[in-house]
Protein backbone atom coordinates (compact mmCIF):
# COMPACT_ATOMS: atom_id res chain seq x y z
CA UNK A 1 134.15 120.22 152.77
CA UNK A 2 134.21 119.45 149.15
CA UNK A 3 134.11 115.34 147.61
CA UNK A 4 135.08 114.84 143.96
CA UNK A 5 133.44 111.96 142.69
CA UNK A 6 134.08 110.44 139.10
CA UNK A 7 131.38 109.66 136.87
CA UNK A 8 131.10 108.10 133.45
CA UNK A 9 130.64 110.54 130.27
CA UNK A 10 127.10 109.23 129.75
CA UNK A 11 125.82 110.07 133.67
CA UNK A 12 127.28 113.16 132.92
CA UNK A 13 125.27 114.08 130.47
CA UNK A 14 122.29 112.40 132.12
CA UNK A 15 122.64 114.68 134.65
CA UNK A 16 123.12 117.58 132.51
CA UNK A 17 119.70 117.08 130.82
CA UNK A 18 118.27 117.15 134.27
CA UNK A 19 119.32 120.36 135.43
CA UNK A 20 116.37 122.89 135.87
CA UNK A 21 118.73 125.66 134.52
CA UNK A 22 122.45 125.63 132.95
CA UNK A 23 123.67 127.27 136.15
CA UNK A 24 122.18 124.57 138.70
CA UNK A 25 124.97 122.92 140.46
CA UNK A 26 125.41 118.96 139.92
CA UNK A 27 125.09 119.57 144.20
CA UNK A 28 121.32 121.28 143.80
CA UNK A 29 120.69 118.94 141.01
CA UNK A 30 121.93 115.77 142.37
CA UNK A 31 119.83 116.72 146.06
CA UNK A 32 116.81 117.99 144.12
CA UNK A 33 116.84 114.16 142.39
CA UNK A 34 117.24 112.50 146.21
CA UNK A 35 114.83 114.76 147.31
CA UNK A 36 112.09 113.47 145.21
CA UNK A 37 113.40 109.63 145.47
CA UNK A 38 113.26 109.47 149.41
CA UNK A 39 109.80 109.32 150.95
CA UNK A 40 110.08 110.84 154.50
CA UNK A 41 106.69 109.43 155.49
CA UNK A 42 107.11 105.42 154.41
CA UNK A 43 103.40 103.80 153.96
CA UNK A 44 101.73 102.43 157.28
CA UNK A 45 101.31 99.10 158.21
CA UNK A 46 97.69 99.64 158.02
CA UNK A 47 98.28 101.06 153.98
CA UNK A 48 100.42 98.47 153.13
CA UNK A 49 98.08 95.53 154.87
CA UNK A 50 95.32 97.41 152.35
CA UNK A 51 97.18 97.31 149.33
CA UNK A 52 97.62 93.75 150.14
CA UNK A 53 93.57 93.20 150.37
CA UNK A 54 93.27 94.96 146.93
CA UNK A 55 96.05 92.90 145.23
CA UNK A 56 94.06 90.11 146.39
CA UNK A 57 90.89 91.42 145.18
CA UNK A 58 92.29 91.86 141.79
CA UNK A 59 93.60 88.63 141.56
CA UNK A 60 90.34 86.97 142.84
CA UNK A 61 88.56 88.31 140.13
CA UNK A 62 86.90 90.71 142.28
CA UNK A 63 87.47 94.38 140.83
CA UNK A 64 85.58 96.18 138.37
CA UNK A 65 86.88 97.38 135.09
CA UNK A 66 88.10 101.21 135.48
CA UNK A 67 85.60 102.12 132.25
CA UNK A 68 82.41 100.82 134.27
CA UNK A 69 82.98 102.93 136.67
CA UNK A 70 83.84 106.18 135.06
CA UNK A 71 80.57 105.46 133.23
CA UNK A 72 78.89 104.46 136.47
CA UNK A 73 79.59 107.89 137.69
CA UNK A 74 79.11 109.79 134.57
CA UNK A 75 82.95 110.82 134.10
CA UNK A 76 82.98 110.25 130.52
């Protein structure tokens, strides 16, 4: 079964600049956009309650500066 949808000129053409190819349907193009958009493996509770600790961290003044510790490890 086939939907039309309407769309305005300029999400047209948004969607025209990101086709892979000129011969990629708006139906491979529009899927290969959801596809990348939709995580099928959402972050655990336990990764999310971390994320939370770092945010934290960060806020209390308790990170390190990203240069000191390239340098740290010789990364330079």
């Amino acid at each position: 079964m086939v939907t039309t949808i309407q769309l305005q000129p300029e999400t047209k053409s948004r969607l025209d600049d990101m086709k892979i190819h000129p011969r990629e349907t708006y139906d491979e193009t529009l899927n290969r956009l959801l596809d990348m958009a939709y995580d099928p493996e959402p972050l655990s509770e336990e990764t999310l309650k971390k994320i939370e600790e770092g945010i934290a961290d960060i806020r209390a003044g308790r990170g390190r500066p990203f240069e000191e510790v390239v340098r740290e490890r010789g990364l330079e």
